[in-house]
N, C-alpha and C. Protein backbone atom coordinates (compact mmCIF):
# COMPACT_ATOMS: atom_id res chain seq x y z
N UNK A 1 0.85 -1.17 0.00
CA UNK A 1 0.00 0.00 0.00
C UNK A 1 0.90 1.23 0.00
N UNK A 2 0.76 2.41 -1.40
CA UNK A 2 1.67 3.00 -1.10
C UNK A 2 1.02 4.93 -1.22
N UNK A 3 -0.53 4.13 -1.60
CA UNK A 3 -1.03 5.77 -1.05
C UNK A 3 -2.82 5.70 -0.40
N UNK A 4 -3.49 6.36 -0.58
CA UNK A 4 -4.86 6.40 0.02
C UNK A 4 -5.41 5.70 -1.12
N UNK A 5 -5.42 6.07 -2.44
CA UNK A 5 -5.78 5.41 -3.32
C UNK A 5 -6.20 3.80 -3.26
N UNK A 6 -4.72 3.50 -3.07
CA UNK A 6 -4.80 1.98 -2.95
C UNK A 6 -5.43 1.30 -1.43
N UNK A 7 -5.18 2.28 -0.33
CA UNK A 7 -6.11 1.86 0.72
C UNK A 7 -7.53 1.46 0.65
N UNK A 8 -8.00 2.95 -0.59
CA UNK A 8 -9.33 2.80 -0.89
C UNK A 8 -9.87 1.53 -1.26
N UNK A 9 -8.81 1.13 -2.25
CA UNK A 9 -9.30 0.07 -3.10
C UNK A 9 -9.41 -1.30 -2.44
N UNK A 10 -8.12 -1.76 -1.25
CA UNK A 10 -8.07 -2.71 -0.52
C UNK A 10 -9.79 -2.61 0.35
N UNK A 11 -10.50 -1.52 0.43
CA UNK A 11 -11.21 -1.39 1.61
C UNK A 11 -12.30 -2.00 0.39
N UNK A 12 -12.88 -1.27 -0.62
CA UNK A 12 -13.32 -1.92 -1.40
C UNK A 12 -13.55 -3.09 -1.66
N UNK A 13 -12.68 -4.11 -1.77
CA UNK A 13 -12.32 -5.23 -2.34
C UNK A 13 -12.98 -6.20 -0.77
N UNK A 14 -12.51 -5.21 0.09
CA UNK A 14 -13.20 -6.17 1.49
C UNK A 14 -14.96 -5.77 1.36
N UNK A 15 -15.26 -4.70 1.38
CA UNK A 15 -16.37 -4.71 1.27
C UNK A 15 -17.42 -5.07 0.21
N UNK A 16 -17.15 -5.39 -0.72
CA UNK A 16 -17.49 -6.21 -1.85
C UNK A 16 -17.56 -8.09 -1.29
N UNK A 17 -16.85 -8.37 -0.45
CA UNK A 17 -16.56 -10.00 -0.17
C UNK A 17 -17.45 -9.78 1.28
N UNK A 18 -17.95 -8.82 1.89
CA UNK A 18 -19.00 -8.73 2.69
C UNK A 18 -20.18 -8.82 2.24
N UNK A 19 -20.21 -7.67 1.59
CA UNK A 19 -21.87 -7.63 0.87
C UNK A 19 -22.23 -8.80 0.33
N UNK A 20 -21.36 -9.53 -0.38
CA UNK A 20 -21.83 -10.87 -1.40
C UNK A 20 -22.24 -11.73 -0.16
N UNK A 21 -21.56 -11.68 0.57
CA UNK A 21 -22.35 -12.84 2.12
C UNK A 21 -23.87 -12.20 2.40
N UNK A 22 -23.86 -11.15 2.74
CA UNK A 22 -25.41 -10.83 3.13
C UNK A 22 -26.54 -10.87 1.83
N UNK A 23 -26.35 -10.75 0.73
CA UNK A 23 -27.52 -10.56 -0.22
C UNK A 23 -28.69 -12.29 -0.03
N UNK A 24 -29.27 -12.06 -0.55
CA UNK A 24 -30.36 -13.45 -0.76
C UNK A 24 -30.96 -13.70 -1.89
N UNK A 25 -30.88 -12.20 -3.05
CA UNK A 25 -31.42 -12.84 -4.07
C UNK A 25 -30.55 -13.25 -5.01
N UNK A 26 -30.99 -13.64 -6.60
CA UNK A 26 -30.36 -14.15 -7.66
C UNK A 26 -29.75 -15.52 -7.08
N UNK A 27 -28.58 -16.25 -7.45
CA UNK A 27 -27.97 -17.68 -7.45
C UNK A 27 -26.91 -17.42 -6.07
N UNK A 28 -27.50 -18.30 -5.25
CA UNK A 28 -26.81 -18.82 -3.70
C UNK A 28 -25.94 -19.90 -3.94
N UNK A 29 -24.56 -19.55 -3.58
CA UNK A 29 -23.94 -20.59 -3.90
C UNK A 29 -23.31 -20.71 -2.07
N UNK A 30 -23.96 -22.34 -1.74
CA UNK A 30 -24.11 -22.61 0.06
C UNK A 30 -22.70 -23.14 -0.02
N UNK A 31 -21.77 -23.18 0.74
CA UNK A 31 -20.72 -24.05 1.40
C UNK A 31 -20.90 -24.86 2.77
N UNK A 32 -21.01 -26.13 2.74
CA UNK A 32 -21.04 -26.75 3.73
C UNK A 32 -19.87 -26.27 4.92
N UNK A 33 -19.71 -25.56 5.97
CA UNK A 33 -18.47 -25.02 6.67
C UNK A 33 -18.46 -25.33 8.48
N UNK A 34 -19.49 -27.18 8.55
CA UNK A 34 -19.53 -27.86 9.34
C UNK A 34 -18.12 -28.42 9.85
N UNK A 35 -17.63 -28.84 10.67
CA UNK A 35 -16.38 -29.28 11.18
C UNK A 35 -15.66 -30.21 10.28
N UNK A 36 -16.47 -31.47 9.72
CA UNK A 36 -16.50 -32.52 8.97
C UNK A 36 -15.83 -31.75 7.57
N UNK A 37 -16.90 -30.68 6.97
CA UNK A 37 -16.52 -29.77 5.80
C UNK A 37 -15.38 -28.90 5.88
N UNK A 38 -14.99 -28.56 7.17
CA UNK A 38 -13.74 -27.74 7.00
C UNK A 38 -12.66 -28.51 6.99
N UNK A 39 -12.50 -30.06 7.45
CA UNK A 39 -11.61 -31.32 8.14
C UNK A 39 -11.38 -31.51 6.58
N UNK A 40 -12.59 -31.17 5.57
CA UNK A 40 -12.47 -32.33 4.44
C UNK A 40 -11.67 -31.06 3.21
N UNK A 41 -11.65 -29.98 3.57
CA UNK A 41 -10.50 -28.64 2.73
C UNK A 41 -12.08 -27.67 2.35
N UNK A 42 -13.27 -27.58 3.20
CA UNK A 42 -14.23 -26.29 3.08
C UNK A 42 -13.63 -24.85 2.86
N UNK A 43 -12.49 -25.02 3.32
CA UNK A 43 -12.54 -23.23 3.68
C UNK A 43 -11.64 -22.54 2.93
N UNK A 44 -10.77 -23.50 2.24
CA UNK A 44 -10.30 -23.04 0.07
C UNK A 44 -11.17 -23.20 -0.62
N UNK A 45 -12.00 -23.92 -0.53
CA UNK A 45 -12.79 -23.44 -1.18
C UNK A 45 -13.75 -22.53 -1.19
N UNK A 46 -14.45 -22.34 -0.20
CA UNK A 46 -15.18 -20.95 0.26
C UNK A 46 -14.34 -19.67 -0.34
N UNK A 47 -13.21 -19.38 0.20
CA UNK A 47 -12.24 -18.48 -0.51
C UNK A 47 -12.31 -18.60 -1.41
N UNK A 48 -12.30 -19.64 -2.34
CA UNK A 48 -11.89 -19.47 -3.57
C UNK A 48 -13.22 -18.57 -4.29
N UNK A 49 -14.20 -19.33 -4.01
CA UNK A 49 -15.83 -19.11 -4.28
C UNK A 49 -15.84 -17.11 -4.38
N UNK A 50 -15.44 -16.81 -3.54
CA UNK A 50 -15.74 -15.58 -2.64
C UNK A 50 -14.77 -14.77 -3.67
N UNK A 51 -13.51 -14.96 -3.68
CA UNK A 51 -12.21 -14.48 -4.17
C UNK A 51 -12.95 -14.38 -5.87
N UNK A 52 -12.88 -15.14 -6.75
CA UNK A 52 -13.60 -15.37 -8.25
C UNK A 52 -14.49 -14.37 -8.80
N UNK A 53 -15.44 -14.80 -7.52
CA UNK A 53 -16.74 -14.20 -7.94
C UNK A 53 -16.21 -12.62 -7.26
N UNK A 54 -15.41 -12.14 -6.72
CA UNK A 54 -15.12 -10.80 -6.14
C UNK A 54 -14.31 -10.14 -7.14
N UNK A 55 -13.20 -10.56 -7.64
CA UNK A 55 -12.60 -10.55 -8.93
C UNK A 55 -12.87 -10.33 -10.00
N UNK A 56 -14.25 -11.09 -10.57
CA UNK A 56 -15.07 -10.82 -11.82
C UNK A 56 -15.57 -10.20 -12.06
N UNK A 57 -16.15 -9.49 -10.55
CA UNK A 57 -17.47 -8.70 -10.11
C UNK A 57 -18.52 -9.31 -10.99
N UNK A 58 -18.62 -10.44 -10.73
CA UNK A 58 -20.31 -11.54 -11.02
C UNK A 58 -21.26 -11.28 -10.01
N UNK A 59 -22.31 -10.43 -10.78
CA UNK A 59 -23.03 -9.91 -10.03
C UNK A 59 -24.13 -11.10 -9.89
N UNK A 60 -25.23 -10.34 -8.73
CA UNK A 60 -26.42 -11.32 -8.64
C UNK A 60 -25.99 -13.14 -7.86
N UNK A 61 -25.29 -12.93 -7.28
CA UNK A 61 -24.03 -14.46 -6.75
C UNK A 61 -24.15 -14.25 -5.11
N UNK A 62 -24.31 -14.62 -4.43
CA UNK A 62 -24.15 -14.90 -3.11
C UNK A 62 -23.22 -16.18 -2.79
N UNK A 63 -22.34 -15.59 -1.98
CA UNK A 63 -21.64 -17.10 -1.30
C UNK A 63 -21.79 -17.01 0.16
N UNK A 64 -22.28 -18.37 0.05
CA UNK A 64 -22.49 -18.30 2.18
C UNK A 64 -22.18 -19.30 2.88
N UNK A 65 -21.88 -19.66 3.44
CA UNK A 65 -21.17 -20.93 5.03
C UNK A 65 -22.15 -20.80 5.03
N UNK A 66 -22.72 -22.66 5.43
CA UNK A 66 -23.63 -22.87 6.09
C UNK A 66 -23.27 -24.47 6.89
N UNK A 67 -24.00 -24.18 7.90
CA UNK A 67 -23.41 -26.04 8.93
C UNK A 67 -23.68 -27.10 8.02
N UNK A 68 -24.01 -28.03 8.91
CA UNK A 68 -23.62 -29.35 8.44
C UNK A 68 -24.92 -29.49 6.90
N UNK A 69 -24.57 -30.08 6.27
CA UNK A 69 -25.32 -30.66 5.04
C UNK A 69 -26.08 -31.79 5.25
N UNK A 70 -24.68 -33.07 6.14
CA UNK A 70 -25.48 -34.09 6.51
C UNK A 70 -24.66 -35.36 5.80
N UNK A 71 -23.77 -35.15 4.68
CA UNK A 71 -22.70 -35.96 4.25
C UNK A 71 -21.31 -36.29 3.98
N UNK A 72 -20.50 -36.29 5.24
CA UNK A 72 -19.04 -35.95 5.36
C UNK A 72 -18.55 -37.09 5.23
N UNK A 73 -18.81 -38.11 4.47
CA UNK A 73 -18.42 -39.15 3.48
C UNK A 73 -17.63 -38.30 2.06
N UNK A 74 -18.85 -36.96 1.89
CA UNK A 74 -18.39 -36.67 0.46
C UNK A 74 -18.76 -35.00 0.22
N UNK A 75 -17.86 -34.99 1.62
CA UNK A 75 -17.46 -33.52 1.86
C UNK A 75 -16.29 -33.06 1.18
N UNK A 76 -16.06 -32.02 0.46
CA UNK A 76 -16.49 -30.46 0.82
C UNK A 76 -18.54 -30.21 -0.19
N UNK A 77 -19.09 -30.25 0.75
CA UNK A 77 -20.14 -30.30 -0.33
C UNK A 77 -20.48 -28.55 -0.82
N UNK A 78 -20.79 -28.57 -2.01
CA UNK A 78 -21.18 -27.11 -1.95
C UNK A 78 -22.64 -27.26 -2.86
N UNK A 79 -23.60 -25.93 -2.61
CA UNK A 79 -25.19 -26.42 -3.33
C UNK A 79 -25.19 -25.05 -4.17
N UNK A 80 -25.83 -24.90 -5.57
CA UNK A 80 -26.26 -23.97 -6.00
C UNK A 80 -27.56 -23.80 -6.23
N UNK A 81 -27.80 -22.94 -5.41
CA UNK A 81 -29.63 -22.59 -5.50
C UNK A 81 -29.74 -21.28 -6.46
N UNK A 82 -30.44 -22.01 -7.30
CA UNK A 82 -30.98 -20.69 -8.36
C UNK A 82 -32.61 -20.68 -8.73
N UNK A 83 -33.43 -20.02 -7.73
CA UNK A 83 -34.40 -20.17 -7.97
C UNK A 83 -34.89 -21.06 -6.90
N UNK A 84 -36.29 -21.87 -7.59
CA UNK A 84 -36.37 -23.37 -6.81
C UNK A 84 -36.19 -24.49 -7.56
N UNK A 85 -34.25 -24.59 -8.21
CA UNK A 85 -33.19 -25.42 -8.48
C UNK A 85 -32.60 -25.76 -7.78
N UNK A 86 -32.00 -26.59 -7.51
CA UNK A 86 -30.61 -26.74 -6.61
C UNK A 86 -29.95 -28.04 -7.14
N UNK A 87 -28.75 -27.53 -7.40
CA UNK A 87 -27.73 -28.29 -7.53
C UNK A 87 -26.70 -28.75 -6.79
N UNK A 88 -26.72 -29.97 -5.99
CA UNK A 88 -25.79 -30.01 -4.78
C UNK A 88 -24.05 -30.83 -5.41
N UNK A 89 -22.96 -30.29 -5.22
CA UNK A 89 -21.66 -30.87 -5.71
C UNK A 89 -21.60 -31.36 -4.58
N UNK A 90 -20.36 -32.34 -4.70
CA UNK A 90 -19.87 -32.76 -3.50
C UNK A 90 -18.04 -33.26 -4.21
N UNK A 91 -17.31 -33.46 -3.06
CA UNK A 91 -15.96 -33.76 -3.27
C UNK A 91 -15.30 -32.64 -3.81
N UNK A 92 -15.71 -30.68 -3.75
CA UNK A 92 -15.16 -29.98 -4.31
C UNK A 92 -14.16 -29.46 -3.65
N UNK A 93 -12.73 -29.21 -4.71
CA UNK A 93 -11.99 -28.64 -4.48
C UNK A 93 -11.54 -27.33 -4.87
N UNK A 94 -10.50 -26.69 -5.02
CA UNK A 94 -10.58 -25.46 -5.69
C UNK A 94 -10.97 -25.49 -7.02
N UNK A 95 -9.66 -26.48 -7.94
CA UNK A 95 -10.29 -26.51 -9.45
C UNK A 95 -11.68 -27.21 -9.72
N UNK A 96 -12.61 -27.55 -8.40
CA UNK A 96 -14.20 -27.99 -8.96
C UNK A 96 -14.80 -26.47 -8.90
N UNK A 97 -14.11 -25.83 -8.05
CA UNK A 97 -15.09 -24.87 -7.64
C UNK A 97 -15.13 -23.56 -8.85
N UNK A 98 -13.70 -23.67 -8.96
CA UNK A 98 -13.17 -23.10 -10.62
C UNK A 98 -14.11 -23.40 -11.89
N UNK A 99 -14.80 -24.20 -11.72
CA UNK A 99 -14.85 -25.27 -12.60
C UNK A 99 -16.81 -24.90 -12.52
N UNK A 100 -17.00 -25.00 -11.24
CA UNK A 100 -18.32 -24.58 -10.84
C UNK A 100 -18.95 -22.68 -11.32
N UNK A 101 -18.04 -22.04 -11.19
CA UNK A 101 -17.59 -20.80 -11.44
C UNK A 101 -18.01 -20.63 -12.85
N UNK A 102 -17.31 -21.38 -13.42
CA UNK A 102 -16.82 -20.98 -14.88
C UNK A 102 -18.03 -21.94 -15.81
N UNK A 103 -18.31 -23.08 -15.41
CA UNK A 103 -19.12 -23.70 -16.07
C UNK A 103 -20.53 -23.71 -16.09
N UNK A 104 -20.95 -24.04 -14.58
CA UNK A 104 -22.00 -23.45 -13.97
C UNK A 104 -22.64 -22.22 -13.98
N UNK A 105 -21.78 -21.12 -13.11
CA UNK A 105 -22.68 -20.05 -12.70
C UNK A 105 -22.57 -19.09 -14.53
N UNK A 106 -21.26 -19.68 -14.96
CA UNK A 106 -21.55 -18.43 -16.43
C UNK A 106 -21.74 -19.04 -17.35
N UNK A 107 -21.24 -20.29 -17.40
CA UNK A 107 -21.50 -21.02 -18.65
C UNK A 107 -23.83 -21.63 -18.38
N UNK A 108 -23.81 -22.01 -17.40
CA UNK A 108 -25.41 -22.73 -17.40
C UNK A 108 -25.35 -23.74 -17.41
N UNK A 109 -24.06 -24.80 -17.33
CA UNK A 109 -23.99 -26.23 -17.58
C UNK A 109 -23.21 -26.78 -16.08
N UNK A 110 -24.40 -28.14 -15.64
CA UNK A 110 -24.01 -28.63 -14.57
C UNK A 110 -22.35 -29.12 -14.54
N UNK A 111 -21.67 -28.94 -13.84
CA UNK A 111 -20.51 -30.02 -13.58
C UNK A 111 -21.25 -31.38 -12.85
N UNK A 112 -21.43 -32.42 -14.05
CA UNK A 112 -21.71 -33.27 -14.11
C UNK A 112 -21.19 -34.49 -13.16
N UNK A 113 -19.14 -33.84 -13.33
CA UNK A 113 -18.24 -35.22 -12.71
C UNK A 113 -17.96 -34.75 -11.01
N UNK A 114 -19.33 -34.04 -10.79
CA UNK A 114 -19.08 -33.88 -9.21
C UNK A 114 -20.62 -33.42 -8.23
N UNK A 115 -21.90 -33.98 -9.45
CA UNK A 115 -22.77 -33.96 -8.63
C UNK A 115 -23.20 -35.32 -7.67
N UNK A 116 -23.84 -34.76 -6.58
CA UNK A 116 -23.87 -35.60 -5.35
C UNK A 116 -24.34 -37.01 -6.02
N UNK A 117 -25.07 -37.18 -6.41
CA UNK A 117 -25.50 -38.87 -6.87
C UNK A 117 -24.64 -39.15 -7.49
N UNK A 118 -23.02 -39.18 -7.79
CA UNK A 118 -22.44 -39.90 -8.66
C UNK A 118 -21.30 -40.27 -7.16
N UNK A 119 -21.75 -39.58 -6.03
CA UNK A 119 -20.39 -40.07 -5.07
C UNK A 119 -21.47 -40.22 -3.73
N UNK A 120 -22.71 -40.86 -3.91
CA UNK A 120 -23.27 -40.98 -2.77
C UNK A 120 -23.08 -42.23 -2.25
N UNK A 121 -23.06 -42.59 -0.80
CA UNK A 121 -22.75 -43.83 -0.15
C UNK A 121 -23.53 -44.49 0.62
């Protein structure tokens, strides 16, 4: 940081990765951030989620922690609610979530090789 300018912008950049936690409308993207989910690598990915979509400025996106899901067999689970859709992943890592990002929320196409019925137990 080497003037106010750039302070500004750091303050920005935080408050932008706030606001996206509080909104509720348009596409909710949930992170499981239960003990099990953070044990299983939840909280790179949450960042990552948060970081992307803060970066792009992809509007209309919510990312939020939420407790347990209920399957830490095939945790990190993350859900995208768009509407009354939901798409639940499971086993995500950064490059799923990359992957979720890029395919999903802009492209419109499920990531197929990481929805929950293909790793349920």
């Amino acid at each position: 940081m080497k003037s106010l300018d750039d302070l500004k912008k750091i303050r920005e950049k935080a408050q932008r990765k706030v606001t996206m936690r509080d909104k509720q409308d348009g596409t909710r993207i949930l992170v499981g951030m239960a003990t099990c989910g953070i044990s299983a690598g939840a909280r790179p990915v949450m960042n990552k989620f948060v970081e992307e979509i803060a970066e792009r400025d992809i509007e209309n996106v919510t990312v939020t922690p939420v407790g347990c899901i209920g399957e830490c067999a095939i945790e990190p689970i993350v859900e995208v609610l768009e509407g009354d859709k939901r798409t639940t992943y499971c086993k995500v890592d950064e490059d799923v979530a990359q992957r979720i990002i890029d395919e999903h929320i802009l492209g419109g196409k499920i990531v197929k090789d990481n929805i929950i019925g293909k790793f349920r137990v």
